[in-house]
N, C-alpha and C. Protein backbone atom coordinates (compact mmCIF):
# COMPACT_ATOMS: atom_id res chain seq x y z
N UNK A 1 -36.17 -42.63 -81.92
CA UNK A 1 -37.49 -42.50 -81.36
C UNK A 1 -37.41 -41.57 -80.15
N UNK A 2 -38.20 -40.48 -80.05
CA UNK A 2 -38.49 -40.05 -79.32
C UNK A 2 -39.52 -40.16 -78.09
N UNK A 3 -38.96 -39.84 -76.90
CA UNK A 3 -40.15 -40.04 -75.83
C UNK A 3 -40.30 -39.52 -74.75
N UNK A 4 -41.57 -38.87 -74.38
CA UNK A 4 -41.86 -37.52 -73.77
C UNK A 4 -41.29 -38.02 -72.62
N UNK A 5 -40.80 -36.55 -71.99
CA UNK A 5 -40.09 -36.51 -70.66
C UNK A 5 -40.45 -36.03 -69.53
N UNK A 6 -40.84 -36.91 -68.11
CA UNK A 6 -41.16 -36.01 -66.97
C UNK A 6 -40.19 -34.92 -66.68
N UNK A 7 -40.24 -33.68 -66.50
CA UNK A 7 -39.12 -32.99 -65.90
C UNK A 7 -39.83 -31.55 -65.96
N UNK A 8 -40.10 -31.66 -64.38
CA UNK A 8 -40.48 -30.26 -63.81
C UNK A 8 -39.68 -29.19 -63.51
N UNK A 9 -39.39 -28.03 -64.44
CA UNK A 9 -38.36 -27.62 -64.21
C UNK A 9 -38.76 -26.40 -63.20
N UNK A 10 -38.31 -25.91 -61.63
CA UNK A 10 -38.21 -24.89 -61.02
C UNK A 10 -37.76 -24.11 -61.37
N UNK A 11 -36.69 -23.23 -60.15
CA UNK A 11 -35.91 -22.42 -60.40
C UNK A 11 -34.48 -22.75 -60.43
N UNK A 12 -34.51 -24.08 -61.12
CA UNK A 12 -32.96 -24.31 -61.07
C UNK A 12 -32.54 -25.31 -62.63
N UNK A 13 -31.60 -25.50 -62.92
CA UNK A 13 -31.63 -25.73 -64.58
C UNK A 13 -31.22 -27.19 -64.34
N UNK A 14 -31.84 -28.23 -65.17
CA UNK A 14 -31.94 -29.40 -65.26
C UNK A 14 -30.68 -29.99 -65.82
N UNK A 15 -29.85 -30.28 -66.07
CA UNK A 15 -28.15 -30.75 -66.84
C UNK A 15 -29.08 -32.18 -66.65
N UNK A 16 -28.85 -32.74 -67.98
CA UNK A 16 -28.53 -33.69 -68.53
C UNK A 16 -27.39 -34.23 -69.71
N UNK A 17 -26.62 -34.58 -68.84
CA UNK A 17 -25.12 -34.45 -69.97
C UNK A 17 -25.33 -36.30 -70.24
N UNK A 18 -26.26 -37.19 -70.30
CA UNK A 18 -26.43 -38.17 -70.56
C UNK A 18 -25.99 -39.30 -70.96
N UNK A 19 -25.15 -39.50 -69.86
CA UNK A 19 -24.38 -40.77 -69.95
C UNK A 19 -23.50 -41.35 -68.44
N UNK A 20 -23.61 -40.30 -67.36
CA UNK A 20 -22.61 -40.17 -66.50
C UNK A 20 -23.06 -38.99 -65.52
N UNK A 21 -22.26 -39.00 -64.51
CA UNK A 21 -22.80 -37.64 -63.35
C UNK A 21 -21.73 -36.83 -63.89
N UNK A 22 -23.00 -35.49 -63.80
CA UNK A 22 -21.83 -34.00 -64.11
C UNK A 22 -22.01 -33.59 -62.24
N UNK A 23 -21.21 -32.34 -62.66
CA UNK A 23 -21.07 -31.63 -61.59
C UNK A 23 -21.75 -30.06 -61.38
N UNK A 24 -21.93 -29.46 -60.02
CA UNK A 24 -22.68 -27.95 -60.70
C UNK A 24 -21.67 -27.22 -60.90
N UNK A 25 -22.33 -26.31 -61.60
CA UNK A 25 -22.02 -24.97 -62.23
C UNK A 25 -21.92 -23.86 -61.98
N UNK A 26 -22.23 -22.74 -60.68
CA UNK A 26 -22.71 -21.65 -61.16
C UNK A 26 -24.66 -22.44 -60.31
N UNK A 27 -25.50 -21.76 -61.79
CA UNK A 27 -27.26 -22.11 -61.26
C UNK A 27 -26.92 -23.86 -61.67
N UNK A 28 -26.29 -23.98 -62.77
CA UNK A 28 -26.91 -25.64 -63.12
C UNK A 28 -26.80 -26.79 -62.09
N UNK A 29 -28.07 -27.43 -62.36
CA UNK A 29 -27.92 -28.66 -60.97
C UNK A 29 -27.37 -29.79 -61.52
N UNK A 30 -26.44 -30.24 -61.08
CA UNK A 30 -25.99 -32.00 -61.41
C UNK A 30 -26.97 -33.06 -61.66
N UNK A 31 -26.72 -33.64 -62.06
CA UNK A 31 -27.76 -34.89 -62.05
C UNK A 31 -27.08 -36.30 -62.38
N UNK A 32 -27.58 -37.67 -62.35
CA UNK A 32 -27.25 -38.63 -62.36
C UNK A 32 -27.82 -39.30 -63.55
N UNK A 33 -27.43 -40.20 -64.35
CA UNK A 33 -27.85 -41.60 -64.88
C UNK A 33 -27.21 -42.55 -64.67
N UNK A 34 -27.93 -43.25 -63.97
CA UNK A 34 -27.74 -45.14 -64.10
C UNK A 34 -28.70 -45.70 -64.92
N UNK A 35 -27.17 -46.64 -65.24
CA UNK A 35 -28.18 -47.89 -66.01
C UNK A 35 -29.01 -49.62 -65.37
N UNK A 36 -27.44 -49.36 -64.31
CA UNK A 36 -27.45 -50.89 -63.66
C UNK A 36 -27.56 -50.67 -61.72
N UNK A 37 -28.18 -51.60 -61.38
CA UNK A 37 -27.89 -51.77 -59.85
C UNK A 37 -26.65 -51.20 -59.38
N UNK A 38 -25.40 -51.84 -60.09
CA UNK A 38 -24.15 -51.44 -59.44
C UNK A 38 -23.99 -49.50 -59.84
N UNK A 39 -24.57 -49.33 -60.33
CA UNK A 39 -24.57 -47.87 -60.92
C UNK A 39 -25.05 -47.17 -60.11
N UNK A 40 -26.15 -47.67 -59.69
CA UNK A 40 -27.21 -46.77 -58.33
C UNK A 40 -26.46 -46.67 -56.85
N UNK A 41 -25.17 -47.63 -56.74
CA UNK A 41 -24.99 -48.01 -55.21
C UNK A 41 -24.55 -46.50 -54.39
N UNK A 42 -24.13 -45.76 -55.64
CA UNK A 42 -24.02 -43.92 -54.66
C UNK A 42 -25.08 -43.60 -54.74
N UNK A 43 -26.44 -43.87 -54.58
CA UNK A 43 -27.71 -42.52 -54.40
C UNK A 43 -27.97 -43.07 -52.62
N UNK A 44 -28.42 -41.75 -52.07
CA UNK A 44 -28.97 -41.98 -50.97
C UNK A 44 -29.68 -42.86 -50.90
N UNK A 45 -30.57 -43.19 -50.17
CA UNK A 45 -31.60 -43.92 -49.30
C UNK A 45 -32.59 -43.33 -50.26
N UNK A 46 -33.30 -42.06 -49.66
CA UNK A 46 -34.19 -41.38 -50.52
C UNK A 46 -34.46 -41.36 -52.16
N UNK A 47 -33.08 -41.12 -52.53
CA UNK A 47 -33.18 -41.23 -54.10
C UNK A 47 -33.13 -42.85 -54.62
N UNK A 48 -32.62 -43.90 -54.08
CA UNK A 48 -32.76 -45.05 -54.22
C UNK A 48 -34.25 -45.84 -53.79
N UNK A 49 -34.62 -45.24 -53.05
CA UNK A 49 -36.22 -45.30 -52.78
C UNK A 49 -37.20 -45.03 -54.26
N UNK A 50 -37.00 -43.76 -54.14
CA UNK A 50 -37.68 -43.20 -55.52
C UNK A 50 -37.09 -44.03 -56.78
N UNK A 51 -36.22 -44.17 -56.93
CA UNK A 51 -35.55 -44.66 -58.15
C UNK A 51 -36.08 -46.34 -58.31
N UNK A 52 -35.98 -47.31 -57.12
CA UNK A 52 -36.92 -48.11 -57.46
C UNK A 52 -38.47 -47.91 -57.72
N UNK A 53 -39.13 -47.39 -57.02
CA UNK A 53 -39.92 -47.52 -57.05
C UNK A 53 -40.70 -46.95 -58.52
N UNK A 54 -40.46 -45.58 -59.22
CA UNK A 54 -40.25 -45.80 -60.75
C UNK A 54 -40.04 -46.65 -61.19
N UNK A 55 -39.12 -47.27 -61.03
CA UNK A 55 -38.82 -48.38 -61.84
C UNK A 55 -39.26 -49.58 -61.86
N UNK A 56 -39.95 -49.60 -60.71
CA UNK A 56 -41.26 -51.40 -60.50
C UNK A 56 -41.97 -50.70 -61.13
N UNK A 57 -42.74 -49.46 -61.58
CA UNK A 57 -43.84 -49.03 -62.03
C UNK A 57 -44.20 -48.72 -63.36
N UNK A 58 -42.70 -47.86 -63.63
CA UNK A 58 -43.08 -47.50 -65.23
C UNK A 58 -41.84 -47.96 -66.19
N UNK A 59 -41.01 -48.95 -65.33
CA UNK A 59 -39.77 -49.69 -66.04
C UNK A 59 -39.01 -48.38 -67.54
N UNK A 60 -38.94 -46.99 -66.82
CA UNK A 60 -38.07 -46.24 -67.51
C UNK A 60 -37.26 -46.96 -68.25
N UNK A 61 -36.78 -45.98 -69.61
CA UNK A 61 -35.93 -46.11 -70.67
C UNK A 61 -34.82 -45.27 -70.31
N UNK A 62 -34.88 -43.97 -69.15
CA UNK A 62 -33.71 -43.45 -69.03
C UNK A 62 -34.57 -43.13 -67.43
N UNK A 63 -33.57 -42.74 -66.66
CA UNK A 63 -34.13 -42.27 -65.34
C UNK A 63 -32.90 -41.73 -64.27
N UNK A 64 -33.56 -40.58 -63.89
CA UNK A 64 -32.48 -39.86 -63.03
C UNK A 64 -33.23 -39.35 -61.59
N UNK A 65 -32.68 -39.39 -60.83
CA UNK A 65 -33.20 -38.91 -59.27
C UNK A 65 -32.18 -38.28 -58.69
N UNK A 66 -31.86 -37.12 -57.90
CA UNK A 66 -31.34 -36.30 -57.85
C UNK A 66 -32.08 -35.56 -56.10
N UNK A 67 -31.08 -35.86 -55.32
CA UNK A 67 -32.12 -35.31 -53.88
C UNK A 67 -30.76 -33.37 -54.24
N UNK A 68 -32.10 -32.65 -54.59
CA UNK A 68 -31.79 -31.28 -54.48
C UNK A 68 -31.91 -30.37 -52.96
N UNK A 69 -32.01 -30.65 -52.01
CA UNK A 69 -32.26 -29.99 -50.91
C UNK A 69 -30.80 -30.31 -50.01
N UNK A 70 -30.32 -30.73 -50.78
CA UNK A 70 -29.00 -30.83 -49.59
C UNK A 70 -28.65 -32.04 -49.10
N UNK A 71 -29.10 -32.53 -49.14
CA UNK A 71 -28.78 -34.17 -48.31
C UNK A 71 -30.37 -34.26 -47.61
N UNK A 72 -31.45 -33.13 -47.49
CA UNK A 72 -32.03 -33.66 -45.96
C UNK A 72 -32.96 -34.53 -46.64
N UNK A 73 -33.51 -34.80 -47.85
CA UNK A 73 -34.32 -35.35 -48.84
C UNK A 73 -35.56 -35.01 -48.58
N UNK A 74 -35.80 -33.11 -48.66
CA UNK A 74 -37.35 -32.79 -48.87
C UNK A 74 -37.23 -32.40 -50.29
N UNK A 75 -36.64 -32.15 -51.05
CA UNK A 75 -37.11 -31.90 -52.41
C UNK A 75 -36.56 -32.81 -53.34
N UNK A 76 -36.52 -33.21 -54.80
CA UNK A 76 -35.84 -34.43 -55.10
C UNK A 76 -36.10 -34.07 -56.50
N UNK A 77 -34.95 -33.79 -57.53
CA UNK A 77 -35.24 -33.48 -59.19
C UNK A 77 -35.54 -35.21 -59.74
N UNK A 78 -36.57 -35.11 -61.00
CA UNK A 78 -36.87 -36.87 -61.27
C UNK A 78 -36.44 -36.28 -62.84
N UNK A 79 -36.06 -36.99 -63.89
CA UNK A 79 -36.08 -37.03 -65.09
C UNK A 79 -36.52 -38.50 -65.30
N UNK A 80 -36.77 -38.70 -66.23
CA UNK A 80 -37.59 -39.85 -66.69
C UNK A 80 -38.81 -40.13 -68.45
N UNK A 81 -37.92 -41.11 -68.53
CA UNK A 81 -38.73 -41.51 -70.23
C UNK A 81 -38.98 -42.83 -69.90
N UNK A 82 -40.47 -43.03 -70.01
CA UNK A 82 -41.31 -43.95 -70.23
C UNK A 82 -42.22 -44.27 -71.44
N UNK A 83 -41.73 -45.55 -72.20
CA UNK A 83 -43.16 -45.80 -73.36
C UNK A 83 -44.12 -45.70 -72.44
N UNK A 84 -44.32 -45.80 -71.94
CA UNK A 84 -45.81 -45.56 -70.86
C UNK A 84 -46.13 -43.72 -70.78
N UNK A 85 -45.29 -43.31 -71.10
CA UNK A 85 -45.76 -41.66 -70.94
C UNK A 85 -46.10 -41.40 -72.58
N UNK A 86 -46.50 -42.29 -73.85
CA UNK A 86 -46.27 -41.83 -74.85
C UNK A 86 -48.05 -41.67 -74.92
N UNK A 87 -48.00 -40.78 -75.97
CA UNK A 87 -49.03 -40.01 -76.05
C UNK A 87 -50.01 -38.84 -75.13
N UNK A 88 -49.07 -39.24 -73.58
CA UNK A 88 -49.76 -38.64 -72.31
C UNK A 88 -49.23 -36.96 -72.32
N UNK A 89 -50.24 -36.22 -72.33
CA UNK A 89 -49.75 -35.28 -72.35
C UNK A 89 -48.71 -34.70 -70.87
N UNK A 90 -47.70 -33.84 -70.72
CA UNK A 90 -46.89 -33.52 -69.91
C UNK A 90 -47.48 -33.44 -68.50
N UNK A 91 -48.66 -32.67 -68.49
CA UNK A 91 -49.57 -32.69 -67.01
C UNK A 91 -50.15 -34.42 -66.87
N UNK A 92 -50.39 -35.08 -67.26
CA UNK A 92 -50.44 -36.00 -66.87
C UNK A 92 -49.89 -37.12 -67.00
N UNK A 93 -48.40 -37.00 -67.65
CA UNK A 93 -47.27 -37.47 -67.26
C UNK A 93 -47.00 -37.17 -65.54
N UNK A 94 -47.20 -35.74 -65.07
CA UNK A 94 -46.35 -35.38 -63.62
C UNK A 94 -47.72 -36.48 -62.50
N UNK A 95 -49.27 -36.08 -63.14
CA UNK A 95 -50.03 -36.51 -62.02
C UNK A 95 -49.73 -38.16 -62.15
N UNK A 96 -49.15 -38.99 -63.08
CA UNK A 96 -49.09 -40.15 -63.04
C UNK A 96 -47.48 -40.07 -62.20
N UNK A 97 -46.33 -39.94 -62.13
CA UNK A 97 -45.87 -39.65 -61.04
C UNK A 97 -45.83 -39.31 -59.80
N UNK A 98 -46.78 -38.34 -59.64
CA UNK A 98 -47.70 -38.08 -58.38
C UNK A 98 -47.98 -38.73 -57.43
N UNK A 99 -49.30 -39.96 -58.37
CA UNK A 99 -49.60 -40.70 -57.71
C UNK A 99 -48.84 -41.51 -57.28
N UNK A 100 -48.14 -42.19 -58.32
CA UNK A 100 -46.85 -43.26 -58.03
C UNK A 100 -46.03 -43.15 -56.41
N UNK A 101 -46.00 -41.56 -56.62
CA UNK A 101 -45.06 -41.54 -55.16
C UNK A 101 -45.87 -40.23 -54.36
N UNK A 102 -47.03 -40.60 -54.13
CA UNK A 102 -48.15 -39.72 -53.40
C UNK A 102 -47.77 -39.75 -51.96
N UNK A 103 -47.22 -41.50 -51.10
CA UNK A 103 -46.64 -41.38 -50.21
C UNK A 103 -45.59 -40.51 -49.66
N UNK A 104 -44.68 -40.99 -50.70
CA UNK A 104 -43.54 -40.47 -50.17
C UNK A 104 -43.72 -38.60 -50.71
N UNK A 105 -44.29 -38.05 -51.44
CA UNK A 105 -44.21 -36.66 -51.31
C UNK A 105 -45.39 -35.85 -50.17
N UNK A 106 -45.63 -36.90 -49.33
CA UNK A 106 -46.34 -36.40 -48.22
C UNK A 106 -45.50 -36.09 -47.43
N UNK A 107 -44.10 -36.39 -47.44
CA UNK A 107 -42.89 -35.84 -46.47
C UNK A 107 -42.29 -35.28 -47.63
N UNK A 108 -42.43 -34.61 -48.51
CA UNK A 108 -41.14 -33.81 -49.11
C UNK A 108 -41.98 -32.20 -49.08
N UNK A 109 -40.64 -31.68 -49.38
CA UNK A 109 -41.51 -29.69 -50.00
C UNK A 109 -41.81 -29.94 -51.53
N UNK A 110 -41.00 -30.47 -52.27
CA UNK A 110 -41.12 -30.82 -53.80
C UNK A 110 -40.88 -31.69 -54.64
N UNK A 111 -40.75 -31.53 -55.73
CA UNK A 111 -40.48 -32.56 -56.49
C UNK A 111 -39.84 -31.35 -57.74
N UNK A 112 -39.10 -31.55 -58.46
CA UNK A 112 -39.03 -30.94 -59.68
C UNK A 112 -38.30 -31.43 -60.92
């Protein structure tokens, strides 16, 4: 089964090697999957923020958070599959994320 995916892609390439953290490349950005609490205990503050809070909301089937700005946590890559995103088209897959974390991207530059 397939199921549509948030993932805004910028100017930087999304790696999902899906199962484990890769590393970068060259342009490709790293990214994370956890499955369990003990899995999450390396994400920042910021990305552990976001990462719950998805997850009280749209109880993801896969989910990745990724603070891309360096450590300072203004920009932050999200991947994410939700039965809740099925049938939603892609733009309003992102504005239902949006809202979700409308707070917290009142202090960031992005999201992607």
């Amino acid at each position: 089964m397939s199921l549509p995916t948030f993932a805004r892609l910028c100017s930087r390439t999304f790696v999902n090697n899906g199962s484990h953290a890769s590393k970068s490349v060259g342009s490709l950005q790293a990214t994370r999957l956890y499955s369990s609490e003990s899995e999450t205990a390396s994400l920042t503050e910021g990305e552990r923020h976001i990462y719950n809070k998805l997850t009280n909301e749209l109880t993801p089937l896969r989910l990745q958070v990724a603070d891309v700005s360096g450590g300072c946590g203004s920009m932050y890559a999200i991947n994410i599959a939700s039965a809740q995103f099925k049938g939603m088209s892609v733009v309003k897959q992102h504005r239902k994320i949006n809202e979700i974390l409308k707070e917290e991207i009142k202090e960031m530059h992005g999201l992607q």
